[in-house]
N, C-alpha and C. Protein backbone atom coordinates (compact mmCIF):
# COMPACT_ATOMS: atom_id res chain seq x y z
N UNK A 1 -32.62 -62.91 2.51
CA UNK A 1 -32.75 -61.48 2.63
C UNK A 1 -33.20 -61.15 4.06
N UNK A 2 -32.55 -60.33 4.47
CA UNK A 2 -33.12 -59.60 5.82
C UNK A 2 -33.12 -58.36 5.60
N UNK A 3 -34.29 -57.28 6.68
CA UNK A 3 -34.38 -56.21 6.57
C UNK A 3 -34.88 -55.63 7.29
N UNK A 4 -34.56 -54.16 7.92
CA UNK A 4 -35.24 -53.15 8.86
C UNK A 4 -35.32 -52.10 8.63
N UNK A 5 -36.29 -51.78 9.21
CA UNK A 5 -36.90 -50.13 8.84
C UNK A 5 -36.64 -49.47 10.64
N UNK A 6 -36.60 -48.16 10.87
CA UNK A 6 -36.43 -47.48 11.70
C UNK A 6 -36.65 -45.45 11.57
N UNK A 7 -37.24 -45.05 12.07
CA UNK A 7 -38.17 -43.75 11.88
C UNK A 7 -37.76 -43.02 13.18
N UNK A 8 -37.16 -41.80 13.03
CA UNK A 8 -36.95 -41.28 14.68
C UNK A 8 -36.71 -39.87 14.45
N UNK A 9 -36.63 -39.19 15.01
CA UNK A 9 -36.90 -37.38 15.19
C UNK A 9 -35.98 -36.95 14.36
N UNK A 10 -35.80 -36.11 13.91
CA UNK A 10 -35.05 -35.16 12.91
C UNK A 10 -33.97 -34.39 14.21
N UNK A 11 -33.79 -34.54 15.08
CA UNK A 11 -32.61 -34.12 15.53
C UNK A 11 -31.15 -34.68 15.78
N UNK A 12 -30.10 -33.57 15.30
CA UNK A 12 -28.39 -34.53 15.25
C UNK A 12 -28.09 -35.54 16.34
N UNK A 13 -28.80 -35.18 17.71
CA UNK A 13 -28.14 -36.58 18.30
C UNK A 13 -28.76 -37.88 17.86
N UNK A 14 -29.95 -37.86 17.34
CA UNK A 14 -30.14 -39.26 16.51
C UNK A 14 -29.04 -39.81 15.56
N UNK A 15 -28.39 -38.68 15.37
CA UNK A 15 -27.47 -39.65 14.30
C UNK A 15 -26.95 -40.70 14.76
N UNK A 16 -26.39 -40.76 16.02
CA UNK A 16 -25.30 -41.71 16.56
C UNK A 16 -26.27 -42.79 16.84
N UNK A 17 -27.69 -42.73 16.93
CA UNK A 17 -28.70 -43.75 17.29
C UNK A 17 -28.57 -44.30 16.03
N UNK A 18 -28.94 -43.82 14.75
CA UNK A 18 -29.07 -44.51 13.61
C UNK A 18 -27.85 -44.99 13.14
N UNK A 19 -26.45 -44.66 13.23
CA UNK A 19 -25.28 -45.34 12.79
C UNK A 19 -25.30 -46.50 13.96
N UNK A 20 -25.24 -46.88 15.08
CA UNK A 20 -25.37 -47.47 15.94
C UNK A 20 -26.26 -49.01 15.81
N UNK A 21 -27.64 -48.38 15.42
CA UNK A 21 -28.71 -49.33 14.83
C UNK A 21 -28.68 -49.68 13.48
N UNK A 22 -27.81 -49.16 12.23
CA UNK A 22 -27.55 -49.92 11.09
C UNK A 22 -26.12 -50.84 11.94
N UNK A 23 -25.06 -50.47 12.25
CA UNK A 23 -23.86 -51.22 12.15
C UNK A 23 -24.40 -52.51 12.87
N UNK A 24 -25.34 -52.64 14.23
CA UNK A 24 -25.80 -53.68 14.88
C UNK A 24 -26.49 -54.50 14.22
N UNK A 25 -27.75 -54.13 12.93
CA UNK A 25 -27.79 -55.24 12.26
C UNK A 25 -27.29 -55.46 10.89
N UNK A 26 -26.04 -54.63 11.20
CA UNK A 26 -25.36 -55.69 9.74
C UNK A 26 -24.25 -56.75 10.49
N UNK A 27 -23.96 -56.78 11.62
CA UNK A 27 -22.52 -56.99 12.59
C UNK A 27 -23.02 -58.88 12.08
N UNK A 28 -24.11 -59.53 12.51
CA UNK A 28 -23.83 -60.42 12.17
C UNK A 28 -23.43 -61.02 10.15
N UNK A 29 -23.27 -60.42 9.32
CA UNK A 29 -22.82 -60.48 8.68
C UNK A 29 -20.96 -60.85 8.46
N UNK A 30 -21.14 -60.94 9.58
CA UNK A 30 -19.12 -60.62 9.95
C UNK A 30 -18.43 -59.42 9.10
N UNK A 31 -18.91 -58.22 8.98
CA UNK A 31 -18.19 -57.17 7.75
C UNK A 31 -16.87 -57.08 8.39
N UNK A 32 -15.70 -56.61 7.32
CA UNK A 32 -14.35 -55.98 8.12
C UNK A 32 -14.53 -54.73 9.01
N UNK A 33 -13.63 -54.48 9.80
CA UNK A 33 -13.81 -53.56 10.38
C UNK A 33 -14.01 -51.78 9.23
N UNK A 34 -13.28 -52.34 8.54
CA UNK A 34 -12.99 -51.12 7.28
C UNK A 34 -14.21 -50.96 6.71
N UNK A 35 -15.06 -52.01 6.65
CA UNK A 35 -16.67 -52.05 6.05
C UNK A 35 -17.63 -51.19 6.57
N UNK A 36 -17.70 -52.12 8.21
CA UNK A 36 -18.39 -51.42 9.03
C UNK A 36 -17.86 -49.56 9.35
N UNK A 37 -16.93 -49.57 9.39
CA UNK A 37 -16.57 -47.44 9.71
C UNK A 37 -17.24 -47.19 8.52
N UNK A 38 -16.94 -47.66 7.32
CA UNK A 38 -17.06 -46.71 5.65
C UNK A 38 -19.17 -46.84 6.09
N UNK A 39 -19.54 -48.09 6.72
CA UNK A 39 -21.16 -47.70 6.46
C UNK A 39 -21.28 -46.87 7.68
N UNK A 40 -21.07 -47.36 8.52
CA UNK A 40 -21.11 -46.15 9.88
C UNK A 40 -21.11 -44.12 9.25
N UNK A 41 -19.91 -44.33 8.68
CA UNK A 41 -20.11 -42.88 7.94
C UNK A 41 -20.79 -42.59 7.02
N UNK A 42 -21.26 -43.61 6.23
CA UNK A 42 -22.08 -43.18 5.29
C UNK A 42 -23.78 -42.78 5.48
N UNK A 43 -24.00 -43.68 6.97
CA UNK A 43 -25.05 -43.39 7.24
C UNK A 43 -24.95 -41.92 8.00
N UNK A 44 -23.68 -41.82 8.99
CA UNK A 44 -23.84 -40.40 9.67
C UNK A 44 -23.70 -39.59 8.22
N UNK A 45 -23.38 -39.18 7.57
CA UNK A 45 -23.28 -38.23 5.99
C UNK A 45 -24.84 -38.38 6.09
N UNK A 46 -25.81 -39.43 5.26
CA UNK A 46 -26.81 -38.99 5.00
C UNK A 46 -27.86 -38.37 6.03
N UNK A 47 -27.71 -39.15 7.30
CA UNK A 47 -28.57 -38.66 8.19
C UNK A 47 -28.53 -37.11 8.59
N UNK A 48 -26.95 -36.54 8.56
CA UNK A 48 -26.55 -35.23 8.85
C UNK A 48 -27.46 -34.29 7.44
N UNK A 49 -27.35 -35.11 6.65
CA UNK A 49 -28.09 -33.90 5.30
C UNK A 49 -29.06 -34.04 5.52
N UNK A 50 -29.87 -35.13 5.86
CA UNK A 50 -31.33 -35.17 6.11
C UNK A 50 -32.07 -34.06 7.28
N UNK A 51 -31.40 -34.31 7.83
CA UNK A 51 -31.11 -33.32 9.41
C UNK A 51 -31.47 -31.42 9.06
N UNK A 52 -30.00 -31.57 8.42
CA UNK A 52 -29.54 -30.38 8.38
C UNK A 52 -29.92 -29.45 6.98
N UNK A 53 -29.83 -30.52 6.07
CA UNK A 53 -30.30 -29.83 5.10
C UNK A 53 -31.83 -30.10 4.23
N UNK A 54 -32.75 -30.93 4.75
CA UNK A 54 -33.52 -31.54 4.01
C UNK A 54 -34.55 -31.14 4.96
N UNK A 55 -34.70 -31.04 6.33
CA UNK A 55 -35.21 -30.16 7.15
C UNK A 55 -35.28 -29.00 7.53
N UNK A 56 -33.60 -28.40 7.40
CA UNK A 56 -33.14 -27.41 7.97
C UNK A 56 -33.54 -27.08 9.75
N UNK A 57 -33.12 -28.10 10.06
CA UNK A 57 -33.23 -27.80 11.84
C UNK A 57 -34.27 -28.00 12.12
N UNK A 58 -35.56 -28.37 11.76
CA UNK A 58 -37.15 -28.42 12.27
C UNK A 58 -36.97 -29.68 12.84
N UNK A 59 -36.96 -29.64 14.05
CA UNK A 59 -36.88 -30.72 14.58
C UNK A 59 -38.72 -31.89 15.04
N UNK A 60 -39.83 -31.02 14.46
CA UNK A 60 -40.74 -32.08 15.04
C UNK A 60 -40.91 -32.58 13.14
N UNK A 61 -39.88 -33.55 12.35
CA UNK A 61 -40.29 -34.38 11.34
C UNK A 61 -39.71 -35.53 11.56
N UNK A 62 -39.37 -36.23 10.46
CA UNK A 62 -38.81 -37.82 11.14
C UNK A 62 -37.75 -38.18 9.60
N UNK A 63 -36.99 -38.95 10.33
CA UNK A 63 -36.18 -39.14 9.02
C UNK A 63 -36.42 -40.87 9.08
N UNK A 64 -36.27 -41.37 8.32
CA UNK A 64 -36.41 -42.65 7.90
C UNK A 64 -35.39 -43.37 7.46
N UNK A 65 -35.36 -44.74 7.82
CA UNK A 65 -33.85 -45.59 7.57
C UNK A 65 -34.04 -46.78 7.62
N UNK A 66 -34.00 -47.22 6.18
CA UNK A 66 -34.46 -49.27 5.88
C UNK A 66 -33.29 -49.85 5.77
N UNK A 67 -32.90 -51.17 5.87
CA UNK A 67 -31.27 -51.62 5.71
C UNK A 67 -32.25 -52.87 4.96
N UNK A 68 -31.70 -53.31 3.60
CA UNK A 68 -31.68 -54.87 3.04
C UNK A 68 -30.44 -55.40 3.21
N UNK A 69 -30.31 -56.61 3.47
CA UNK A 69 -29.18 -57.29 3.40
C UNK A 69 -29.61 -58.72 2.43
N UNK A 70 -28.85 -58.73 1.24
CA UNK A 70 -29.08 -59.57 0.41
C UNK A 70 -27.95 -60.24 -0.09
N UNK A 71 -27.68 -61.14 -0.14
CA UNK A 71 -26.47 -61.67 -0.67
C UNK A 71 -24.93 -60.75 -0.63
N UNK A 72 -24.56 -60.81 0.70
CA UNK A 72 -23.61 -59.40 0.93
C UNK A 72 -24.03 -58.08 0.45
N UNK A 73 -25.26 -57.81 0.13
CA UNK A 73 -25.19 -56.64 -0.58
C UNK A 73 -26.06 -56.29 1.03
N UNK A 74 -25.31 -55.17 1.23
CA UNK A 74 -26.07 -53.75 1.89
C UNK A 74 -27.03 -52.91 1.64
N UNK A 75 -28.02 -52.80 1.12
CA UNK A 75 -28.26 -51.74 0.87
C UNK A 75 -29.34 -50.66 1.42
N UNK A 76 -28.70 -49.31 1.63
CA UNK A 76 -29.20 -48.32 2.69
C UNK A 76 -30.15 -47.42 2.33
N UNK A 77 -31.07 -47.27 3.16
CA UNK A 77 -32.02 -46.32 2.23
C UNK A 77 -32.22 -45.30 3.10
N UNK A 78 -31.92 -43.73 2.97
CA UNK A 78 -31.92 -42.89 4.01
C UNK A 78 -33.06 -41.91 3.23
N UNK A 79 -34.37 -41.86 3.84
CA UNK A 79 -35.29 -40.85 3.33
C UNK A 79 -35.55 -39.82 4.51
N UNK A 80 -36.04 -37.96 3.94
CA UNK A 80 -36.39 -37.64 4.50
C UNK A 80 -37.76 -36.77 3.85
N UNK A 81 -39.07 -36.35 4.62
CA UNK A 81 -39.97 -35.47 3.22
C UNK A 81 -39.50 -33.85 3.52
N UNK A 82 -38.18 -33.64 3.45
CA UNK A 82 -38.16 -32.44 3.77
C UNK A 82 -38.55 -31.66 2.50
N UNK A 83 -37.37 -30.18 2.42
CA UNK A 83 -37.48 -29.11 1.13
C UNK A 83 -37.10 -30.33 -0.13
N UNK A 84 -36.49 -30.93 -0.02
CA UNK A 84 -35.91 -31.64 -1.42
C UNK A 84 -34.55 -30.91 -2.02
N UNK A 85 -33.95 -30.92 -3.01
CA UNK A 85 -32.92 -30.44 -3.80
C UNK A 85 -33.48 -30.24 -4.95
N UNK A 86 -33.26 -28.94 -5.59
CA UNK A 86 -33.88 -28.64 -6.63
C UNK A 86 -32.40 -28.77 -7.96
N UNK A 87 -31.24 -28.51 -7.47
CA UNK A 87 -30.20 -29.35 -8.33
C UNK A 87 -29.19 -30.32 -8.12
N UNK A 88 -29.47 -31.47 -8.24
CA UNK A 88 -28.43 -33.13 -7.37
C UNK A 88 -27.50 -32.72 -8.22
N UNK A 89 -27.07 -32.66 -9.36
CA UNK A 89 -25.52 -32.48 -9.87
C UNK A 89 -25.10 -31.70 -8.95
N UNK A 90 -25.42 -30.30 -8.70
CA UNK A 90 -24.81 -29.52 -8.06
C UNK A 90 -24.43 -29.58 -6.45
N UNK A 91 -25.38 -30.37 -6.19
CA UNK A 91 -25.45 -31.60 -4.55
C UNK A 91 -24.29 -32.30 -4.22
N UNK A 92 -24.26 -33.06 -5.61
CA UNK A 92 -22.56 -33.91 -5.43
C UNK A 92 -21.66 -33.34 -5.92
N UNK A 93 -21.56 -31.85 -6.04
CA UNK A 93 -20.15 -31.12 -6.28
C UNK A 93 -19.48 -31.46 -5.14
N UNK A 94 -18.00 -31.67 -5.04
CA UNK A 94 -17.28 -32.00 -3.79
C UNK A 94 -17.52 -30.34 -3.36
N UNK A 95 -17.68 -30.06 -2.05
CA UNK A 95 -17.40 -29.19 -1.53
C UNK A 95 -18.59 -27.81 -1.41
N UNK A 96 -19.69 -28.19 -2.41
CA UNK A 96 -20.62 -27.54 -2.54
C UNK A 96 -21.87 -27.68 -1.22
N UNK A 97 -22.12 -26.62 -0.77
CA UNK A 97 -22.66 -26.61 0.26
C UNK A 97 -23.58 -25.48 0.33
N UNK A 98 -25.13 -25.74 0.84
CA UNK A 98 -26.08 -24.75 0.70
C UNK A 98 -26.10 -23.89 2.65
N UNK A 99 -24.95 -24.52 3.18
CA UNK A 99 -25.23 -24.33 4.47
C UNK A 99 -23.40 -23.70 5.03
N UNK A 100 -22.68 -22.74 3.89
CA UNK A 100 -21.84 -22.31 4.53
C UNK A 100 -21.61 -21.88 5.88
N UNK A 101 -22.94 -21.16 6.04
CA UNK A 101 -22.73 -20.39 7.79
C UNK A 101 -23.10 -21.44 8.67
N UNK A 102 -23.09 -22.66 8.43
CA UNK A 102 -22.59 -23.32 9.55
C UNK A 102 -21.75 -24.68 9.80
N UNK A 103 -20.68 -23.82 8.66
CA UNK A 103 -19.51 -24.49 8.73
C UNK A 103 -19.21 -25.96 8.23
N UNK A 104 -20.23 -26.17 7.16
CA UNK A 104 -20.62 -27.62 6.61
C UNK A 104 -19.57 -27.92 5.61
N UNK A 105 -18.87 -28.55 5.29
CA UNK A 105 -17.90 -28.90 4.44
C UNK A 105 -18.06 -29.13 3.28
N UNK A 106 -19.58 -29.53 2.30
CA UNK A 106 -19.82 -29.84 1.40
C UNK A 106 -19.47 -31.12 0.67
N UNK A 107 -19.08 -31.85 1.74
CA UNK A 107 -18.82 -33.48 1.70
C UNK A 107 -18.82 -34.53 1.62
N UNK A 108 -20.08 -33.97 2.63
CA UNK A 108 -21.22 -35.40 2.43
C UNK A 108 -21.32 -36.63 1.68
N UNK A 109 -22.45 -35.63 0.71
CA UNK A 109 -22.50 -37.10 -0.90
C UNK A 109 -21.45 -37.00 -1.56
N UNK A 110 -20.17 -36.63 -1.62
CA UNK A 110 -18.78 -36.95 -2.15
C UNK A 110 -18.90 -38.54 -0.98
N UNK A 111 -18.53 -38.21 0.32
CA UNK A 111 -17.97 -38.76 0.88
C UNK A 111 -18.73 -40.47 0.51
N UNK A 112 -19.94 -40.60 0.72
CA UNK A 112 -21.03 -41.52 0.62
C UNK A 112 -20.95 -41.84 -1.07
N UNK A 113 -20.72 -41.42 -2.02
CA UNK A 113 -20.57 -41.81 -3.25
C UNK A 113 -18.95 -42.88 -3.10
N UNK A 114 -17.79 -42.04 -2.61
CA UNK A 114 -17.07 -42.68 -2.90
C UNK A 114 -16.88 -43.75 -1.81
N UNK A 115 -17.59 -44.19 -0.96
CA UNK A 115 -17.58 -45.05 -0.04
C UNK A 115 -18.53 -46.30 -0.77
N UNK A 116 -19.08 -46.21 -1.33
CA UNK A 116 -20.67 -47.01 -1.30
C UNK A 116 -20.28 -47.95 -3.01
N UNK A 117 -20.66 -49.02 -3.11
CA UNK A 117 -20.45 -49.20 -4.72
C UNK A 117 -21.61 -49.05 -5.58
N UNK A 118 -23.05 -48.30 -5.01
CA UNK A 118 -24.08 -47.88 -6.19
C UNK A 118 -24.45 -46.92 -5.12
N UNK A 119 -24.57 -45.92 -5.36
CA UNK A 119 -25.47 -44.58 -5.01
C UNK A 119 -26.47 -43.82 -5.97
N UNK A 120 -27.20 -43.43 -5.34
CA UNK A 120 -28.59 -42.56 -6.07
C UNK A 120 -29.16 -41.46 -5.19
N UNK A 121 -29.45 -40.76 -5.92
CA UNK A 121 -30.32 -39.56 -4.85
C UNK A 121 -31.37 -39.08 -5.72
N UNK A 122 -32.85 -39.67 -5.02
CA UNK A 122 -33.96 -38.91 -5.46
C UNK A 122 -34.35 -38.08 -4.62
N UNK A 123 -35.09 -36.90 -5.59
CA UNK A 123 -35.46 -36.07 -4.67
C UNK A 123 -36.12 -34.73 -5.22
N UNK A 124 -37.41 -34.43 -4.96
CA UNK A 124 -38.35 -33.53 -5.26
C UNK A 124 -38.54 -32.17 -4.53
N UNK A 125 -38.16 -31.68 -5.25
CA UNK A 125 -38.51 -30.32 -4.33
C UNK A 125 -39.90 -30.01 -3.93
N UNK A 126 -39.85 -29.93 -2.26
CA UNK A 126 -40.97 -29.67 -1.67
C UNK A 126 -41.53 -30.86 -1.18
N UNK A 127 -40.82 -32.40 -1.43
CA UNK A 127 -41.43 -33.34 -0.98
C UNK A 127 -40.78 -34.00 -0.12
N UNK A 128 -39.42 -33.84 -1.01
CA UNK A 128 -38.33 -34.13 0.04
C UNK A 128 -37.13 -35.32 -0.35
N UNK A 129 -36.14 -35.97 -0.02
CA UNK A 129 -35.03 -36.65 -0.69
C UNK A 129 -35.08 -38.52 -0.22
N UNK A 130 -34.30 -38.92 -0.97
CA UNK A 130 -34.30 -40.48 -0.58
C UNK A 130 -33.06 -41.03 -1.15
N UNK A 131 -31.93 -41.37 -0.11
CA UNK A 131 -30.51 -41.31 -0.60
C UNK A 131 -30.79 -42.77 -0.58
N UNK A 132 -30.09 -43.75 -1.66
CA UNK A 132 -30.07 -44.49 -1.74
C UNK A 132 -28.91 -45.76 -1.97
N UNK A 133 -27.68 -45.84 -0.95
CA UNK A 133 -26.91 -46.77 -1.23
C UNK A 133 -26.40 -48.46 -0.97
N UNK A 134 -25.76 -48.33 -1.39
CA UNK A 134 -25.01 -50.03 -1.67
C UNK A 134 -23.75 -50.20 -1.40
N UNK A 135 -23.18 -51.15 -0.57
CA UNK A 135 -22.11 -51.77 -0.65
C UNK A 135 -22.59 -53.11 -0.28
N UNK A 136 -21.12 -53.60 -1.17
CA UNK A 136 -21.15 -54.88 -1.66
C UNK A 136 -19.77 -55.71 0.10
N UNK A 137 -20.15 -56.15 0.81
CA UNK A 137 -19.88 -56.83 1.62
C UNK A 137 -18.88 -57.70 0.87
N UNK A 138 -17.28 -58.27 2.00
CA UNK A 138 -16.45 -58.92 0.94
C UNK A 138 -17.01 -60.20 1.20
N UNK A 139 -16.50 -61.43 0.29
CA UNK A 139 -16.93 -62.63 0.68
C UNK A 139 -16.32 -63.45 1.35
N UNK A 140 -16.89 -64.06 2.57
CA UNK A 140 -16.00 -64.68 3.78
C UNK A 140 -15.22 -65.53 3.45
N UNK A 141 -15.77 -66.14 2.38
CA UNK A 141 -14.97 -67.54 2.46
C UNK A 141 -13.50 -67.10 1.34
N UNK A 142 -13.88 -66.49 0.64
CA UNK A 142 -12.38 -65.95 -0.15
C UNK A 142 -11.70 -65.17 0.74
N UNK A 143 -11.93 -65.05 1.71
CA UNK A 143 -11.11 -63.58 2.40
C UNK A 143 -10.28 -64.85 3.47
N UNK A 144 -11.25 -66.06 3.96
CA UNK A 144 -10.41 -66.66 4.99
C UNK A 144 -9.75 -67.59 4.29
N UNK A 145 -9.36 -67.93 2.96
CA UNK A 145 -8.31 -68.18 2.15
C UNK A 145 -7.59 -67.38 1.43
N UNK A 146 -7.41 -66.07 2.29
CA UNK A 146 -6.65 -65.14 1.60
C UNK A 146 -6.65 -64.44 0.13
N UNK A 147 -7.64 -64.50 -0.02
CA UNK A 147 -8.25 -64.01 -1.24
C UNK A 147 -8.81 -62.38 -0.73
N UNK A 148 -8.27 -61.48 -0.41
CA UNK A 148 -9.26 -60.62 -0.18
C UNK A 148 -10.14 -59.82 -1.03
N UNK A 149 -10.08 -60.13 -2.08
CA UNK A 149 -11.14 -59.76 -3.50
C UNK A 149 -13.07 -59.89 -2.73
């Protein structure tokens, strides 16, 4: 098992810091390239809600970001203590968005659900959210005998 934690300002240009600093320590893992984009985006998705919607723009809080790596398994933990979500069904409606006026797509946790092979979202209103996913890394040695399962 390996693992890192990383804590940094609640503003959007961090995102590209935190997709940047998960893909670097999963890279020695050898992931496909198709692996690494799908976590790359999954982390920019959560970090952008954390950001944008779990703060709403207050930029002096901190968002938080642990990576386990366990037996190919990934798994990402994106917390922030912002407002929280007071309804997650209605969170992972495709397209549902509490931030029309500024042009947010409502995508997000669609996008990160169907990327990830276990997702979760806790989250308290008033305390704040903790997205929680998984992908399952392929296995090297079946893939370099053409097995790509």
């Amino acid at each position: 098992m390996n693992q890192m934690e990383v804590k940094f300002d609640a503003v959007l240009e961090n995102e590209a810091f935190a997709r940047t600093v998960v893909a670097s320590f999963i890279a020695p893992t050898n992931p496909t390239m198709d692996e690494l984009i799908e976590i790359k985006t999954m982390v920019s998705e959560g970090i952008a809600n954390a950001i944008i919607h779990g703060y709403e723009g207050i930029q002096k809080q901190k968002v938080y970001v642990s990576v386990v790596i366990d037996q190919r398994i990934v798994e990402i933990i994106i917390e922030d203590k912002g407002k929280g979500i007071d309804n997650i069904e209605q969170a992972r409606e495709p397209l549902f968005t509490t931030k029309a006026n500024l042009e947010r797509s409502g995508m997000g946790l669609t996008i990160i659900e169907s990327l990830s092979d276990h997702f979760e979202i806790h989250s308290k209103v008033g305390e704040g959210t903790k997205l929680v996913i998984q992908k399952r890394l392929r296995d090297i040695h079946s893939f370099e005998h053409g097995n790509k399962n």
